[in-house]
N, C-alpha and C. Protein backbone atom coordinates (compact mmCIF):
# COMPACT_ATOMS: atom_id res chain seq x y z
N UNK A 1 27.17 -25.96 -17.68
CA UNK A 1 26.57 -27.26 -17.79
C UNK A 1 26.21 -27.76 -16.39
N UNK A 2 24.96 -28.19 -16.13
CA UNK A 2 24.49 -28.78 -14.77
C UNK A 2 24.59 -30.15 -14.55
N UNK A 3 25.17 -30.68 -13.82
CA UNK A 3 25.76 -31.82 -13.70
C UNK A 3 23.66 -32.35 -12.39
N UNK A 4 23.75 -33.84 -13.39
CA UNK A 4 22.27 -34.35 -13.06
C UNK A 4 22.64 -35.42 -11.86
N UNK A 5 22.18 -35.03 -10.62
CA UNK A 5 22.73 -36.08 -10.01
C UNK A 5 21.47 -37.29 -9.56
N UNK A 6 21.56 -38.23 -9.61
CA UNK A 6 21.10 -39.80 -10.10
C UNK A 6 20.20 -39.71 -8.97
N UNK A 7 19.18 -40.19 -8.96
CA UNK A 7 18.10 -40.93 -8.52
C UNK A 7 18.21 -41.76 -7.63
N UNK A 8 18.05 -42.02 -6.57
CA UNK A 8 18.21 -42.54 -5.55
C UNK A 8 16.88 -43.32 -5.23
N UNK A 9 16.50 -44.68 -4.82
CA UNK A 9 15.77 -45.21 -4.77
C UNK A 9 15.19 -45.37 -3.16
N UNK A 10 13.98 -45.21 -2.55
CA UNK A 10 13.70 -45.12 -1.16
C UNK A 10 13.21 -46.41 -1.03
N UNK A 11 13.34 -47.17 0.42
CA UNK A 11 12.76 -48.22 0.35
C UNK A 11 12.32 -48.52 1.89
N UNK A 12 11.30 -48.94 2.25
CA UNK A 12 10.35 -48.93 3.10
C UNK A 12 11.55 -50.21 4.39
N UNK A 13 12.16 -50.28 5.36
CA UNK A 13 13.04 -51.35 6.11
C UNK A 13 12.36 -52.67 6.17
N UNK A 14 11.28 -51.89 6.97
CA UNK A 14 10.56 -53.22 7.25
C UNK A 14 9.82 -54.15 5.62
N UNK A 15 9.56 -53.17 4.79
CA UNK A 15 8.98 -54.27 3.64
C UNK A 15 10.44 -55.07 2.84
N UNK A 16 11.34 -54.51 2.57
CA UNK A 16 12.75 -54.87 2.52
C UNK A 16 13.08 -56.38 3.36
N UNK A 17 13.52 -56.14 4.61
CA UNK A 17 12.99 -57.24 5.74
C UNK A 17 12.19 -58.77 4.99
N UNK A 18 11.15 -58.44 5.09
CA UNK A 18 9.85 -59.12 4.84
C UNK A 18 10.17 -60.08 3.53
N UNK A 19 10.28 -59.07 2.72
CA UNK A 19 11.06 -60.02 1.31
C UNK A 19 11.94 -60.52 0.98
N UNK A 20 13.19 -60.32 1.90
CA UNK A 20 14.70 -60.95 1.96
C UNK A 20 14.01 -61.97 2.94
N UNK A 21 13.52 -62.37 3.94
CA UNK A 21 12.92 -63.08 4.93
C UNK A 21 12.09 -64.26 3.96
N UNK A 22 10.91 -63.66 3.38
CA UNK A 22 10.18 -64.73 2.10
C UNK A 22 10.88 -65.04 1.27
N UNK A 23 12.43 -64.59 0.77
CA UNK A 23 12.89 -65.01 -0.13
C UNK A 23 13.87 -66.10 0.08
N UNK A 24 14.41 -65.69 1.31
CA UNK A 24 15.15 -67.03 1.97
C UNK A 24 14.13 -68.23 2.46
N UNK A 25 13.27 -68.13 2.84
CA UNK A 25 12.47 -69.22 3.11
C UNK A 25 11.83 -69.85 1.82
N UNK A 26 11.60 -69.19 0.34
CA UNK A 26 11.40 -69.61 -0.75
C UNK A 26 12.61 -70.33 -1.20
N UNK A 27 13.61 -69.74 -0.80
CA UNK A 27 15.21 -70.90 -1.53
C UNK A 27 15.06 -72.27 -0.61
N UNK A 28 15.24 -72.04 0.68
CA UNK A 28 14.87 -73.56 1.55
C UNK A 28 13.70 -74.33 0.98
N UNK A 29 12.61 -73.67 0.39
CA UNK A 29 11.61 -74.84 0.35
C UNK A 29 11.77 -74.90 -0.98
N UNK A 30 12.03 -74.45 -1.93
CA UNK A 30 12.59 -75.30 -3.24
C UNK A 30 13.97 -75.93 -3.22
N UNK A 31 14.75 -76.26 -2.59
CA UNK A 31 15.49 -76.76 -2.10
C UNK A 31 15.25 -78.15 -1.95
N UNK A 32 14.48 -78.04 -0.98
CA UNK A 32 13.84 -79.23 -0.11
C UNK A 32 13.14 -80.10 -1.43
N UNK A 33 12.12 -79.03 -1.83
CA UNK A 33 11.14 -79.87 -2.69
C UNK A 33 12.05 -80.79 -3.86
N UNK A 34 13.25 -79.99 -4.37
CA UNK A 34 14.19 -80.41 -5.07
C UNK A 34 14.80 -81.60 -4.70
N UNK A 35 15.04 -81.92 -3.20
CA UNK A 35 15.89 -83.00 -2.48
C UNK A 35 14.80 -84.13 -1.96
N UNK A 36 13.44 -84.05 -2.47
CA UNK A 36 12.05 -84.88 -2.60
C UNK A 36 11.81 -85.10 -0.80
N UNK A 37 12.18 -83.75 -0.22
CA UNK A 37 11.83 -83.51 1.47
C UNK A 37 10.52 -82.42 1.69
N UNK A 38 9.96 -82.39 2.58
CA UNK A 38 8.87 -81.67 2.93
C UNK A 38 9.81 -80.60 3.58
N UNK A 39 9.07 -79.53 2.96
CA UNK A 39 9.25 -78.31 3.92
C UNK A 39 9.05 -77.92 5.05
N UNK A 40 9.56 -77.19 6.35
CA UNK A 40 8.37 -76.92 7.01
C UNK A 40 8.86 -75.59 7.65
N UNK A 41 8.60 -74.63 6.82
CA UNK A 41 9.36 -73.52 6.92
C UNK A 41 9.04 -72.52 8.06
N UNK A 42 9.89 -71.37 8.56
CA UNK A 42 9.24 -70.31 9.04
C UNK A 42 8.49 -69.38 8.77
N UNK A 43 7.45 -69.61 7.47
CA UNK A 43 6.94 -68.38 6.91
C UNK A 43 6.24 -67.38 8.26
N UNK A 44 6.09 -67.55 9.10
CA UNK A 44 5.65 -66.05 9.87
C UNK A 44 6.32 -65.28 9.92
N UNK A 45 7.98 -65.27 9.87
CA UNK A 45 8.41 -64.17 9.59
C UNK A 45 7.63 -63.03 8.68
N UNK A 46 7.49 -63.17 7.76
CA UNK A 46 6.73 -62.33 6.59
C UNK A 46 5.15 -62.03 7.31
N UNK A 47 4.68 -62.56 8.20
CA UNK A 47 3.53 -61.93 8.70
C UNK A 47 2.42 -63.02 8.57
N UNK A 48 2.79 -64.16 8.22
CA UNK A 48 1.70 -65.32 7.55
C UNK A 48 1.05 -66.02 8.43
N UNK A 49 1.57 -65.74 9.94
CA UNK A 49 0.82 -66.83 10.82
C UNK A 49 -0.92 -66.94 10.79
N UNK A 50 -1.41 -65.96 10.21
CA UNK A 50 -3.25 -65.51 10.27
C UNK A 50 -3.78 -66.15 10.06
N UNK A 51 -3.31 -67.07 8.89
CA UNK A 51 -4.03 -68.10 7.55
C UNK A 51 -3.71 -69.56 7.84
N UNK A 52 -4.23 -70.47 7.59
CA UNK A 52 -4.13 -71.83 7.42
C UNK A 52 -3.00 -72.29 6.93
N UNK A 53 -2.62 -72.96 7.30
CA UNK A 53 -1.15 -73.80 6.80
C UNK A 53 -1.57 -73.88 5.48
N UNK A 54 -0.70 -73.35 4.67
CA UNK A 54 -0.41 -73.53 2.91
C UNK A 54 -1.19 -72.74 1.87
N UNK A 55 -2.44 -71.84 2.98
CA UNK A 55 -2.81 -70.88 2.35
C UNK A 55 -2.86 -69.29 1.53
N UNK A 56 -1.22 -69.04 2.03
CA UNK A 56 -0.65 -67.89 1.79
C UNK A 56 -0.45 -68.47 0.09
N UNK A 57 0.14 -69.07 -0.14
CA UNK A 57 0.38 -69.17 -1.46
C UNK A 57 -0.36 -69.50 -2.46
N UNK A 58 -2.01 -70.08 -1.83
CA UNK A 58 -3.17 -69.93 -2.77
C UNK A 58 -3.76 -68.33 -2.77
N UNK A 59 -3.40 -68.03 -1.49
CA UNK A 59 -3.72 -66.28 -1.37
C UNK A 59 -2.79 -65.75 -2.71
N UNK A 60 -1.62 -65.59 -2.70
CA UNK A 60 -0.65 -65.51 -3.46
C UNK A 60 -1.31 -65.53 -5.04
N UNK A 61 -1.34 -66.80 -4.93
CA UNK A 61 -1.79 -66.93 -6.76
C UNK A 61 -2.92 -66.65 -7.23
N UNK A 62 -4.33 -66.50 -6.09
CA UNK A 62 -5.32 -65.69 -5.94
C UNK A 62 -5.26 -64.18 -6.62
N UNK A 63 -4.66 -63.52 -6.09
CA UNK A 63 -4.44 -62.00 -6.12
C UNK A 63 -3.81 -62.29 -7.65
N UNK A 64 -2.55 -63.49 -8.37
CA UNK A 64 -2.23 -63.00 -9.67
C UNK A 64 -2.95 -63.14 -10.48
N UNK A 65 -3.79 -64.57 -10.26
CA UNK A 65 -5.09 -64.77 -11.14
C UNK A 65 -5.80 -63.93 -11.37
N UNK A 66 -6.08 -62.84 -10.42
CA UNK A 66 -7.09 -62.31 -10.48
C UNK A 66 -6.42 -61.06 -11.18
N UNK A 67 -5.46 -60.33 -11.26
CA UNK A 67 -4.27 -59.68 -11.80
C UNK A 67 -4.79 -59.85 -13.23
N UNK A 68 -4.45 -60.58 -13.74
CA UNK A 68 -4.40 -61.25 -15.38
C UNK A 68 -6.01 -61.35 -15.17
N UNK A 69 -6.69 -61.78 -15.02
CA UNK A 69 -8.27 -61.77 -14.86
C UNK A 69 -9.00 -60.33 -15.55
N UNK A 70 -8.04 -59.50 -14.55
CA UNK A 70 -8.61 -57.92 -14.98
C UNK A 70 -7.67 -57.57 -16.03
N UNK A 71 -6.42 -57.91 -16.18
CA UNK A 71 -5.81 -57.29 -17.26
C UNK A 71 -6.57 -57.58 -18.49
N UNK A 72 -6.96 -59.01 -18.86
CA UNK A 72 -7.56 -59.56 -20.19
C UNK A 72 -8.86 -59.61 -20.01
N UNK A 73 -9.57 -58.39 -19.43
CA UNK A 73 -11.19 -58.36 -19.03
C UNK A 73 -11.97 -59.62 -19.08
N UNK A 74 -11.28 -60.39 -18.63
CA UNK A 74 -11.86 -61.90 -17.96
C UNK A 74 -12.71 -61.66 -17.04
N UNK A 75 -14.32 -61.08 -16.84
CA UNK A 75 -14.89 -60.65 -15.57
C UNK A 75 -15.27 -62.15 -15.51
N UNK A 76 -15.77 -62.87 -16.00
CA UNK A 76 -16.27 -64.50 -15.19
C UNK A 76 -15.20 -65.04 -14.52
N UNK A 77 -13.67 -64.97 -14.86
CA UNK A 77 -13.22 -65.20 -14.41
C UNK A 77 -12.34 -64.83 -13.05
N UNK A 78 -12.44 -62.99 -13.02
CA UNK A 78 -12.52 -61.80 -12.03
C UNK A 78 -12.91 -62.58 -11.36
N UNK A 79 -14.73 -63.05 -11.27
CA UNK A 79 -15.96 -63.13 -10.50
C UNK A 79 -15.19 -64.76 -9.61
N UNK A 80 -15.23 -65.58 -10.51
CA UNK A 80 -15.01 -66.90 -9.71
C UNK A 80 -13.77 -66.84 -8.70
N UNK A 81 -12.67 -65.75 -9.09
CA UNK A 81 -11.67 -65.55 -8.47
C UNK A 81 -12.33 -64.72 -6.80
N UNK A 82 -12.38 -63.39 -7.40
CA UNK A 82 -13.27 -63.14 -6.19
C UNK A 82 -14.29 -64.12 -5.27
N UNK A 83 -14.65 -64.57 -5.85
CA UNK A 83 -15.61 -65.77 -4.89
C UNK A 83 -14.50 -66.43 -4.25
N UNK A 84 -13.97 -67.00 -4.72
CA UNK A 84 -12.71 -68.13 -3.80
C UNK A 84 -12.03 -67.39 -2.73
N UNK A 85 -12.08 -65.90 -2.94
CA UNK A 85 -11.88 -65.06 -1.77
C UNK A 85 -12.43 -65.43 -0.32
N UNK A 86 -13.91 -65.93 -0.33
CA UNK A 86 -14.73 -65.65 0.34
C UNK A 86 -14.32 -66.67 1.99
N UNK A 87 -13.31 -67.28 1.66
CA UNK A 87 -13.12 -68.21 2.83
C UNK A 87 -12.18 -67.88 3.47
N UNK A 88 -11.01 -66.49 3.07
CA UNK A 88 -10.22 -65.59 4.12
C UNK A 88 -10.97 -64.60 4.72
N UNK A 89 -10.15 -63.63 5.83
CA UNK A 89 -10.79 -62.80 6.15
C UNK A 89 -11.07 -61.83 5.26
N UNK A 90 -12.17 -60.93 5.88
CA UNK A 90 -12.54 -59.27 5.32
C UNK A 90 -11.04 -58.56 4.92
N UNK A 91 -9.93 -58.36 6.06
CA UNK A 91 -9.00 -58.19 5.74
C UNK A 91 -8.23 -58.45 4.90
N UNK A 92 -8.30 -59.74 4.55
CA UNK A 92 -6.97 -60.31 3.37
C UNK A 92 -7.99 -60.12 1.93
N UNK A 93 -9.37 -60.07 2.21
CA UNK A 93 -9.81 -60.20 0.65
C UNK A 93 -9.80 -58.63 0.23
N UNK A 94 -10.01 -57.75 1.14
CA UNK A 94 -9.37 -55.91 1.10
C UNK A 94 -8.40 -55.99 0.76
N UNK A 95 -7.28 -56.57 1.26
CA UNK A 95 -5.89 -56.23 0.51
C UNK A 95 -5.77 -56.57 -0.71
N UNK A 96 -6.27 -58.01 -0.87
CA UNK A 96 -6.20 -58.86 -2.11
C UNK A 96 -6.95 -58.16 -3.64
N UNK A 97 -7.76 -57.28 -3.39
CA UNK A 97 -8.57 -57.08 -3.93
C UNK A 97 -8.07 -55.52 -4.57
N UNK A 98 -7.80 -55.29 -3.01
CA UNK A 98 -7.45 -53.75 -3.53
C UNK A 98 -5.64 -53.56 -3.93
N UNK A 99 -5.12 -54.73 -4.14
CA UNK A 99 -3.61 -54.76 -4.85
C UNK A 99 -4.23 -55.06 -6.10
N UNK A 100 -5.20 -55.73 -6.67
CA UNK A 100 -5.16 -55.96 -7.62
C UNK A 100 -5.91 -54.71 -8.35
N UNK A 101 -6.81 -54.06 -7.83
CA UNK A 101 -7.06 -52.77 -8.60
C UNK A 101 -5.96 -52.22 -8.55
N UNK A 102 -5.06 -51.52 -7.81
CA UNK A 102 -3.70 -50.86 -8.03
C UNK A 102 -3.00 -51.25 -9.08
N UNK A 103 -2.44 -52.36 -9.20
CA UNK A 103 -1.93 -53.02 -10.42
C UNK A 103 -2.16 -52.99 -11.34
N UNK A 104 -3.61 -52.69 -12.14
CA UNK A 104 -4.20 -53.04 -13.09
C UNK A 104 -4.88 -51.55 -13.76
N UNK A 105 -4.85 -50.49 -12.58
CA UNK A 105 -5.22 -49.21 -13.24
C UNK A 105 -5.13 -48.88 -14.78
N UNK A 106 -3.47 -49.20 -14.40
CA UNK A 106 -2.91 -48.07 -16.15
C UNK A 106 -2.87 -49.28 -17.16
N UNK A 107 -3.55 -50.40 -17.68
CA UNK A 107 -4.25 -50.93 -18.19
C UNK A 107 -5.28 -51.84 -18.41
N UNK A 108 -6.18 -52.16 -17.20
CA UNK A 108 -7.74 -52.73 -16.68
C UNK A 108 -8.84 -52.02 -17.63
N UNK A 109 -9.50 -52.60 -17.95
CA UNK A 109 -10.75 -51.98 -18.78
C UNK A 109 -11.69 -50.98 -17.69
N UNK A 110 -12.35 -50.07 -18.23
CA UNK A 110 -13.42 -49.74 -16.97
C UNK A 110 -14.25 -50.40 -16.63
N UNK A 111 -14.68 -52.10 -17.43
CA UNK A 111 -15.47 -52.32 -16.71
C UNK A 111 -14.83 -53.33 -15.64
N UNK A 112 -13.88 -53.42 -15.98
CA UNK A 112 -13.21 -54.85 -15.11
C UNK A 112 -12.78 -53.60 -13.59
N UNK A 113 -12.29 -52.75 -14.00
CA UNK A 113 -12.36 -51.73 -12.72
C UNK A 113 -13.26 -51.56 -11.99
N UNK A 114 -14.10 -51.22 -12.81
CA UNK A 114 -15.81 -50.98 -12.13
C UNK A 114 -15.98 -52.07 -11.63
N UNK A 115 -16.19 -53.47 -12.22
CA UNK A 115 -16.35 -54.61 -10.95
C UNK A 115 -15.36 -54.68 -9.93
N UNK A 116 -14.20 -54.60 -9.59
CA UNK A 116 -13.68 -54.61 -8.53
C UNK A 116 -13.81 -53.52 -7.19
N UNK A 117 -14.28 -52.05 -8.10
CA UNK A 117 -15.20 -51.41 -7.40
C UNK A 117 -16.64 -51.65 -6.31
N UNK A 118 -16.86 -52.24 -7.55
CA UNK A 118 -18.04 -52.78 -6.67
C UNK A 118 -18.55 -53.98 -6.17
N UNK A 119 -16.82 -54.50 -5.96
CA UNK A 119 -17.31 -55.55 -4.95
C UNK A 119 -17.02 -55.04 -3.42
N UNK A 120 -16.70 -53.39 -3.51
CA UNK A 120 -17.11 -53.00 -2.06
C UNK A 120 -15.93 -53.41 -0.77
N UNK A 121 -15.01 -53.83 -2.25
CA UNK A 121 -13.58 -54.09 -1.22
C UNK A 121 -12.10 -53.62 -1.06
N UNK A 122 -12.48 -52.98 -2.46
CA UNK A 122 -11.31 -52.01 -2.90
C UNK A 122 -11.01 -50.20 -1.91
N UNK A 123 -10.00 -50.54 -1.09
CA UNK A 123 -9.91 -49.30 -0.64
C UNK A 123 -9.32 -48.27 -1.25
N UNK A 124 -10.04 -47.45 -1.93
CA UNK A 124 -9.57 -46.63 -2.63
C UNK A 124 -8.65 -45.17 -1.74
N UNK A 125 -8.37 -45.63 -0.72
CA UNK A 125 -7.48 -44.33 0.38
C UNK A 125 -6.45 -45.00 0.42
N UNK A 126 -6.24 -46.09 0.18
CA UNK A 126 -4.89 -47.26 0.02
C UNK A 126 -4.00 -46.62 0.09
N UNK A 127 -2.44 -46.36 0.15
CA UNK A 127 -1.44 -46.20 -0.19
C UNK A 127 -0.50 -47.50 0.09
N UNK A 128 -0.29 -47.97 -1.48
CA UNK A 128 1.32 -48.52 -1.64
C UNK A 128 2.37 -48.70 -0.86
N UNK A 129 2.24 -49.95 0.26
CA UNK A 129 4.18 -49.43 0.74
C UNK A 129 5.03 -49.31 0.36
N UNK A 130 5.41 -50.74 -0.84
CA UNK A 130 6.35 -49.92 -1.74
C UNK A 130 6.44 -48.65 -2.47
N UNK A 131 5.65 -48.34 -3.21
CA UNK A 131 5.30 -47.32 -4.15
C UNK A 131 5.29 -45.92 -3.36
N UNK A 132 4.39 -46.33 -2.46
CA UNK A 132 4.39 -44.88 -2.40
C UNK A 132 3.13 -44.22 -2.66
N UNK A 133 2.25 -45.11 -3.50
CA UNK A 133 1.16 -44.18 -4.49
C UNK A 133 -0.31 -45.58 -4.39
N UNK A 134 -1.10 -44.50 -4.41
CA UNK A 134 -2.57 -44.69 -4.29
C UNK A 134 -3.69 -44.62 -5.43
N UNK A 135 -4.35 -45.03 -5.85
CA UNK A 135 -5.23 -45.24 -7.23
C UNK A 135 -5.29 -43.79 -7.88
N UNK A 136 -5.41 -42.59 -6.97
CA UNK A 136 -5.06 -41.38 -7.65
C UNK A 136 -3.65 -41.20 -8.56
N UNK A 137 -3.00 -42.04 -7.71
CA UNK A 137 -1.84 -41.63 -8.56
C UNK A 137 -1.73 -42.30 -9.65
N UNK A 138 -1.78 -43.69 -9.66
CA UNK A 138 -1.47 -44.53 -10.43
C UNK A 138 -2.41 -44.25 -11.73
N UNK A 139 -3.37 -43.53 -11.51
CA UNK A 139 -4.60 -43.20 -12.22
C UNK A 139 -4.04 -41.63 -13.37
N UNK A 140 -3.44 -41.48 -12.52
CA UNK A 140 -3.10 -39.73 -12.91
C UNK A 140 -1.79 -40.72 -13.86
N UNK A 141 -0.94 -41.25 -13.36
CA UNK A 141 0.18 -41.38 -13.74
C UNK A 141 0.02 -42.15 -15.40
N UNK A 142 -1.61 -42.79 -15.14
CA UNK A 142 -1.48 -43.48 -16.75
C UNK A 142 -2.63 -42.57 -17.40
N UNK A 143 -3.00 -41.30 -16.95
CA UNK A 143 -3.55 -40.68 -17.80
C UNK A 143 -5.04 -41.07 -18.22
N UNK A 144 -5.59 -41.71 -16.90
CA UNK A 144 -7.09 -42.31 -16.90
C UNK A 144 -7.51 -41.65 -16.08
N UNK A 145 -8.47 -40.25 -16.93
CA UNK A 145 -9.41 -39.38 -16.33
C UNK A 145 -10.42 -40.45 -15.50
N UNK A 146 -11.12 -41.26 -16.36
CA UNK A 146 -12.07 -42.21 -16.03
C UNK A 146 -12.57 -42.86 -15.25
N UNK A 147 -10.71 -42.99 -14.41
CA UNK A 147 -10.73 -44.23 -13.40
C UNK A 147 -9.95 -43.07 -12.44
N UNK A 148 -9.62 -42.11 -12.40
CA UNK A 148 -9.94 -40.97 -11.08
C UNK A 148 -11.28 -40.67 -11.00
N UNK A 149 -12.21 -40.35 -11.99
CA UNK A 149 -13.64 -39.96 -11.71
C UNK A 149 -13.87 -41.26 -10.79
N UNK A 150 -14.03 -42.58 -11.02
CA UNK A 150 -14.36 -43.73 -10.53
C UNK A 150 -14.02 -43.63 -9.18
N UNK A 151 -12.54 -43.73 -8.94
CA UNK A 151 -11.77 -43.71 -7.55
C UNK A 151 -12.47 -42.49 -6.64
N UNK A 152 -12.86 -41.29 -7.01
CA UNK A 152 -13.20 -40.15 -6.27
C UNK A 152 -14.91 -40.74 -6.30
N UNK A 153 -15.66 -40.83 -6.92
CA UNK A 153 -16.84 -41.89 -6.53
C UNK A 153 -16.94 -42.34 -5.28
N UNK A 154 -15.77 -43.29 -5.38
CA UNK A 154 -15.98 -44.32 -4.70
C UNK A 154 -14.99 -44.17 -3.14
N UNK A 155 -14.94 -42.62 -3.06
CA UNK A 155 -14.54 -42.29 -1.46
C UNK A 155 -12.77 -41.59 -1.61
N UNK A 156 -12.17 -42.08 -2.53
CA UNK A 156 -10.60 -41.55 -2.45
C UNK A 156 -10.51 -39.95 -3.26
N UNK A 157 -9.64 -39.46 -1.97
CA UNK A 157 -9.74 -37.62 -2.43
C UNK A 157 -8.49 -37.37 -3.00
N UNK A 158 -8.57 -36.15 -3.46
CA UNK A 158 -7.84 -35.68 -4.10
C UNK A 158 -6.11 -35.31 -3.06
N UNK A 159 -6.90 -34.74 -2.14
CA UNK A 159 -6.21 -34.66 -0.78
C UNK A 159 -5.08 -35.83 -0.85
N UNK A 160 -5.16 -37.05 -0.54
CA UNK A 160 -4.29 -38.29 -0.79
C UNK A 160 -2.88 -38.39 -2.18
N UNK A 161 -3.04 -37.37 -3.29
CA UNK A 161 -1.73 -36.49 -4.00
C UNK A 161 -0.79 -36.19 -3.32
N UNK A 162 -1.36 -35.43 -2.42
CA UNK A 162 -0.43 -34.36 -1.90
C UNK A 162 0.56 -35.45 -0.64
């Protein structure tokens, strides 16, 4: 009998860090908001200094809106989401854009994929810090020939598996 030994979970320090860091600064400011005080937290720890005071967390709900947008092939609503993008950087609307294709692979419609495709912001060479894994995978992993044909289209190789 072969004795199965357990799964061990890997985890990136610095993204670890980052989220014990946002998560303590999320208990202080509901805290506060709770004790009818203004916050005025350290969010740069987590990397936030880039953006406008209070805009990380419209960034934030940006990216889930837009999450649920593509899950329930809401493209008007995709679209208006994406637009509200348009007042961060190139950078944050790439990330923003291209977490939410990741997310939404192994159940996004193709066409709600295909528009996020082609808004020309989705990096399809991405890799996951948590995860680990890149639209190939996530693609392979839910068994959507469709949306690897798409992803390899649109610049991400096969190469990026391995």
């Amino acid at each position: 009998m072969r004795a199965e030994s357990p799964v061990q979970p890997v985890f990136n320090r610095d993204v670890i860090a980052a989220l014990s860091d946002s998560a303590a600064s999320s208990l202080l400011e509901l805290e506060a908001w709770i004790n009818g005080e203004e916050f005025i937290g350290a969010r740069d720890a987590v990397g936030e200094s880039s953006v406008p005071s209070g805009s990380q967390t419209t960034l934030t709900n940006l990216e889930s809106d837009l999450i649920a947008s593509i899950t329930h092939n809401n493209l008007s609503s995709a679209a208006a989401l994406v637009g509200q993008l348009s007042s961060y950087s190139e950078e944050e609307r790439r990330a923003t854009i291209t977490t939410a294709f990741l997310r939404t692979i192994s159940d996004g419609s193709i066409e709600s994929l295909q528009f996020l495709l082609e808004s020309g912001l989705v990096d399809t060479a991405h890799i996951d810090e948590i995860t680990d894994r890149g639209c190939l995978h996530e693609a392979a992993i839910a068994g959507r020939l469709e949306v690897i044909q798409m992803c390899v289209d649109h610049g991400s190789y096969l190469s990026s598996l391995i």
